[in-house]
N, C-alpha and C. Protein backbone atom coordinates (compact mmCIF):
# COMPACT_ATOMS: atom_id res chain seq x y z
N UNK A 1 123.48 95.89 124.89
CA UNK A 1 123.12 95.26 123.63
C UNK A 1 121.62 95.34 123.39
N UNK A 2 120.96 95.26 124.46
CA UNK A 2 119.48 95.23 124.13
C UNK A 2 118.97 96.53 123.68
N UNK A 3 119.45 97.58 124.53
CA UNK A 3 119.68 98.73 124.09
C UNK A 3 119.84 99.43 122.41
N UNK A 4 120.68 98.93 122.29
CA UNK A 4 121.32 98.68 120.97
C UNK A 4 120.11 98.01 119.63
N UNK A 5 119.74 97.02 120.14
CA UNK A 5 118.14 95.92 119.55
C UNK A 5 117.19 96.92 119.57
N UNK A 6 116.70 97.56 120.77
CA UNK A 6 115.74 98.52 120.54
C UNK A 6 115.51 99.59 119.81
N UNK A 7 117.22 100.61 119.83
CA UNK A 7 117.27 101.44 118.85
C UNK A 7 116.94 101.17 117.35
N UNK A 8 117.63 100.04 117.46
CA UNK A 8 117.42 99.97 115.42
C UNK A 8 116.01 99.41 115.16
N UNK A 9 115.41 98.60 115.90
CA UNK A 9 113.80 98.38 115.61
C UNK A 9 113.40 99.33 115.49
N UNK A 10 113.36 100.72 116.65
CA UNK A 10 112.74 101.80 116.37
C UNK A 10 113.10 102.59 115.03
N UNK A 11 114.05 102.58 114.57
CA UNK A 11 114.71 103.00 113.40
C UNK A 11 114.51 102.63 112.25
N UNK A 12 114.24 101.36 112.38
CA UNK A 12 113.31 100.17 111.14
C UNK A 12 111.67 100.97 111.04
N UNK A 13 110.98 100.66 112.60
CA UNK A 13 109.39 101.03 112.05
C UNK A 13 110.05 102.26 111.34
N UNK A 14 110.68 103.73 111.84
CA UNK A 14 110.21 104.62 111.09
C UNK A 14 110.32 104.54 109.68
N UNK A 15 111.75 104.12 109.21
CA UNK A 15 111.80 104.14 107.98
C UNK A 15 110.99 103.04 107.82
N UNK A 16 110.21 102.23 107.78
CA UNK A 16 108.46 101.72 107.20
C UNK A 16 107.46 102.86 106.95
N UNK A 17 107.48 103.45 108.45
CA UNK A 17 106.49 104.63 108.47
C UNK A 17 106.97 105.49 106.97
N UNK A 18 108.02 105.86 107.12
CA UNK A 18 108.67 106.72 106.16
C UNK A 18 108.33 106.69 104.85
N UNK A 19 108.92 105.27 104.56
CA UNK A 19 108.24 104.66 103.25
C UNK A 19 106.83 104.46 102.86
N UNK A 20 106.08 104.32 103.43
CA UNK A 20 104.71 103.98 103.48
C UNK A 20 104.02 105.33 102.76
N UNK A 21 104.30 106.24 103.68
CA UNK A 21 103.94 107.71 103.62
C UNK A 21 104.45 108.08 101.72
N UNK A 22 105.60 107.85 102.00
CA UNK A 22 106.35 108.07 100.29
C UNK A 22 105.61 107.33 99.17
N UNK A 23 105.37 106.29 99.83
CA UNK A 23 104.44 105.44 98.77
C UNK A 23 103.11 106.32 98.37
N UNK A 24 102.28 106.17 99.80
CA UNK A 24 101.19 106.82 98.95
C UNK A 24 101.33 108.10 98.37
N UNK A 25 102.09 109.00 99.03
CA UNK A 25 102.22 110.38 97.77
C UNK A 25 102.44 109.66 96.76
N UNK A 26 103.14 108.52 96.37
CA UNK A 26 104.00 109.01 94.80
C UNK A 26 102.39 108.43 94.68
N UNK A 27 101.70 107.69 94.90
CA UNK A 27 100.47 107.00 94.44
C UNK A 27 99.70 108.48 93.77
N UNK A 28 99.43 109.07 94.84
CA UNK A 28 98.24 110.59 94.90
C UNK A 28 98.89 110.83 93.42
N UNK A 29 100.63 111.27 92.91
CA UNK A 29 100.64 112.26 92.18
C UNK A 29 100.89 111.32 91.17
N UNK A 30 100.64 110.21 90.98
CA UNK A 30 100.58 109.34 90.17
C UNK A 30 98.97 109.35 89.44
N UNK A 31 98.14 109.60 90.11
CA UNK A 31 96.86 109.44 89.47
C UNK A 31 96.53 110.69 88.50
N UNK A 32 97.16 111.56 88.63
CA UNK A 32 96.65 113.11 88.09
C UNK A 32 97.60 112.53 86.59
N UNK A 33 98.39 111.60 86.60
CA UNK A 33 98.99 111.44 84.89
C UNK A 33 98.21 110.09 84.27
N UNK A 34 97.56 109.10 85.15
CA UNK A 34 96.78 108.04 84.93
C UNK A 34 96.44 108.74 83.48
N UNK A 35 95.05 109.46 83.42
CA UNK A 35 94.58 109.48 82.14
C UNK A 35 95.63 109.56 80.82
N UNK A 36 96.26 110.69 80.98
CA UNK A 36 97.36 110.82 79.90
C UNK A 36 98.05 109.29 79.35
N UNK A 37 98.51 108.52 80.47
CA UNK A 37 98.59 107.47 80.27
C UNK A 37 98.00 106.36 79.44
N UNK A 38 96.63 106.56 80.46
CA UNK A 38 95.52 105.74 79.18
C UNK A 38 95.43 106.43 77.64
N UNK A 39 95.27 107.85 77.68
CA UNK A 39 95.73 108.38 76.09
C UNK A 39 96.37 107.39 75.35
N UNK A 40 98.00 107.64 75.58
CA UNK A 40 98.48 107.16 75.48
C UNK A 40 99.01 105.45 74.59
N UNK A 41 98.09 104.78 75.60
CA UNK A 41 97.77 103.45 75.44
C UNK A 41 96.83 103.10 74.08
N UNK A 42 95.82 104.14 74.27
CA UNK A 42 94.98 104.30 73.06
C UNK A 42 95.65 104.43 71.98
N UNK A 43 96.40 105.18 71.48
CA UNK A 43 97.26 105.84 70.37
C UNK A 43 97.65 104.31 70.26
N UNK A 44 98.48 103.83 70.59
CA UNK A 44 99.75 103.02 70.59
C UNK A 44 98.51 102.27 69.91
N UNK A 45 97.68 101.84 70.43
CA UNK A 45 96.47 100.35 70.03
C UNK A 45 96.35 100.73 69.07
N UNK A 46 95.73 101.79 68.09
CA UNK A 46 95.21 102.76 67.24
C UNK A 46 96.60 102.54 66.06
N UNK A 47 98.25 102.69 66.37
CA UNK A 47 98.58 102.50 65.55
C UNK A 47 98.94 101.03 65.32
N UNK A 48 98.56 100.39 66.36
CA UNK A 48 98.86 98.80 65.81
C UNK A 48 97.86 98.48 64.81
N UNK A 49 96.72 98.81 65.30
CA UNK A 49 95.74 98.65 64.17
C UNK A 49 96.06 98.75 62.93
N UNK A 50 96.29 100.00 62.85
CA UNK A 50 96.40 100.57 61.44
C UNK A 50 97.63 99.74 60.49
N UNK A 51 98.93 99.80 61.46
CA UNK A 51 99.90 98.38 61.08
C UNK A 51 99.19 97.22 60.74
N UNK A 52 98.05 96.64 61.42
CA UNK A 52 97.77 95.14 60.68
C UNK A 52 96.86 95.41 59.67
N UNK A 53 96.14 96.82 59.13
CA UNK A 53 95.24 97.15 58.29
C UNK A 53 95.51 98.49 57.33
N UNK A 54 96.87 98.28 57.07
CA UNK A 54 96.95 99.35 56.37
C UNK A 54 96.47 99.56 54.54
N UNK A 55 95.80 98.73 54.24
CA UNK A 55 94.82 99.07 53.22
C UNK A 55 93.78 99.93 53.57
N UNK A 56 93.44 99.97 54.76
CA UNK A 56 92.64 101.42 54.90
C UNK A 56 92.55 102.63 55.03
N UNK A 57 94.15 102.51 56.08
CA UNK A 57 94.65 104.13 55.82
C UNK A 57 95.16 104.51 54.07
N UNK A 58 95.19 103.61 53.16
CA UNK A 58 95.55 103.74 51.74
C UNK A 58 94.73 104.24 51.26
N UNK A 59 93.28 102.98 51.22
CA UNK A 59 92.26 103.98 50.79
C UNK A 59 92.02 104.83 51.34
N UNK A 60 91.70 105.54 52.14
CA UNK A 60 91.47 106.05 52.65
C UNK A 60 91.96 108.12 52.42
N UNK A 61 93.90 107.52 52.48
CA UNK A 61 94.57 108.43 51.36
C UNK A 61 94.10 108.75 49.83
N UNK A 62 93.50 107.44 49.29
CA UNK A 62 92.96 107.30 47.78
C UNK A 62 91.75 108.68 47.71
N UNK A 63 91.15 107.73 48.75
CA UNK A 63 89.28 108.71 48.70
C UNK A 63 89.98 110.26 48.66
N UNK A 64 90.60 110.70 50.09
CA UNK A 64 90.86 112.14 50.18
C UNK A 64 91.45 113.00 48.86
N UNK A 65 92.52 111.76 48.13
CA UNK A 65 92.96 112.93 47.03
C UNK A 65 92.65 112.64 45.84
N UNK A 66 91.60 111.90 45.97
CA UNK A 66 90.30 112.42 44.65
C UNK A 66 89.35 113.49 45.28
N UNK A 67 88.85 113.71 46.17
CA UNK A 67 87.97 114.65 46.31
C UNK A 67 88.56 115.80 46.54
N UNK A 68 89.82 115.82 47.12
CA UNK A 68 90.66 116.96 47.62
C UNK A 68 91.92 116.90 47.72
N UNK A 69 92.62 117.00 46.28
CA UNK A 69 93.82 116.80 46.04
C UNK A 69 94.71 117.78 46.68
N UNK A 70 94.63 118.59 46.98
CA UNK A 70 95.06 119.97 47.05
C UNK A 70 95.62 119.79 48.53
N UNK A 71 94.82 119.66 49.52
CA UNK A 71 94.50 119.26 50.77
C UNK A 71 95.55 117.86 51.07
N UNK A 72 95.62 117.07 50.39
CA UNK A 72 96.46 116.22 50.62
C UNK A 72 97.91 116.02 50.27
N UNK A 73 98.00 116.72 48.98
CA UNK A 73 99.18 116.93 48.89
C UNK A 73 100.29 117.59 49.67
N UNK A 74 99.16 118.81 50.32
CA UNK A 74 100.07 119.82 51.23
C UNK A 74 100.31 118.81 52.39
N UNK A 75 99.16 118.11 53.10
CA UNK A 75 99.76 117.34 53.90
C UNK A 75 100.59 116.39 53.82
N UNK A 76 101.20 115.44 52.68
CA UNK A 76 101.90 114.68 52.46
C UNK A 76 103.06 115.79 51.96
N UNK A 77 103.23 116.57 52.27
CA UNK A 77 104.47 117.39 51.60
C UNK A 77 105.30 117.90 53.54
N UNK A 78 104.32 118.09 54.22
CA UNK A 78 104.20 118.64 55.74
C UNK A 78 105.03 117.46 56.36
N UNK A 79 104.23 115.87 56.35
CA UNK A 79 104.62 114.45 56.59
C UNK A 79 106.01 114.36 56.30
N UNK A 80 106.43 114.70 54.77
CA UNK A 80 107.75 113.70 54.39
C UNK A 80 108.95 114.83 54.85
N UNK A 81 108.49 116.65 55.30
CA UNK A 81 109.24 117.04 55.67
C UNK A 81 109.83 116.56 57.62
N UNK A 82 108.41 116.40 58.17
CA UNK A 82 108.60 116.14 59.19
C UNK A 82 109.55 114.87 59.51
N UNK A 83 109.09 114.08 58.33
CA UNK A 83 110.10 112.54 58.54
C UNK A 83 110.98 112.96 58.87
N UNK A 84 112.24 113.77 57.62
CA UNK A 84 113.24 113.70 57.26
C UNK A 84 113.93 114.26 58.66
N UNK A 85 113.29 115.75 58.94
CA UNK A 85 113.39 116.08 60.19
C UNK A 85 113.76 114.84 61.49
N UNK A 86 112.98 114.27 61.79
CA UNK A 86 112.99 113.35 62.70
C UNK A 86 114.17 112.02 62.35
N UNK A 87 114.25 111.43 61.14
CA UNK A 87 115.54 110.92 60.70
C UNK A 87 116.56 111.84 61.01
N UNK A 88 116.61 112.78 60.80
CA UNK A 88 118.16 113.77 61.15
C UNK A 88 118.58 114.25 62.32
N UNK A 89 117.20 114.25 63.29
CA UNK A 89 117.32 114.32 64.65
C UNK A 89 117.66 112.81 64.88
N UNK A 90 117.49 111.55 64.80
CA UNK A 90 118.14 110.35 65.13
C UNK A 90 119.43 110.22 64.49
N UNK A 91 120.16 110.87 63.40
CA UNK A 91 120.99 110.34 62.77
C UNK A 91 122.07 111.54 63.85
N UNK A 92 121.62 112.87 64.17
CA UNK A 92 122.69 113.42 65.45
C UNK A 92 122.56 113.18 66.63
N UNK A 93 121.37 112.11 67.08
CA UNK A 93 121.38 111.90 68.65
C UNK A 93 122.68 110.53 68.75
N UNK A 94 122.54 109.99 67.61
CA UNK A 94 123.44 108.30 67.60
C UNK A 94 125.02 109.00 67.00
């Protein structure tokens, strides 16, 4: 029986050892996506913003297509195709 006690302790540290080791890799290949991450995080803040202040992205639309109607239109033509796109990709994923 003691026999028995010893084996599986030894069997325990390794799988610690084991794990430990697993840990820090996933850590190492965890840091090389960190930044992307923080990207990421940025965007997301960036559009909350704009959600609690969207009179500025308005004007903002305003200013551009008085000075450069042309320019904005094509992009708001680019936008409402992409929507629809992306609605129709959710309406066949559900």
């Amino acid at each position: 029986m003691n026999g028995q006690l010893l084996a599986l302790a030894l069997k325990k540290q390794r799988l610690q050892l084991n794990s430990e080791a697993q840990r820090a890799e996933w850590v190492a290949c965890a840091a090389a996506v960190k930044p992307l991450c923080a990207g990421v995080d940025r965007l997301r803040e960036a559009g909350g913003w704009l959600r609690r202040h969207p009179e500025l992205l308005v004007g903002g639309v305003v200013v551009l297509a008085v000075a450069r109607p042309r320019t904005v239109f094509r992009w708001l033509r680019r936008s409402f195709v992409a929507f629809r796109f992306v609605r129709r990709l959710n309406g066949w994923l559900a």
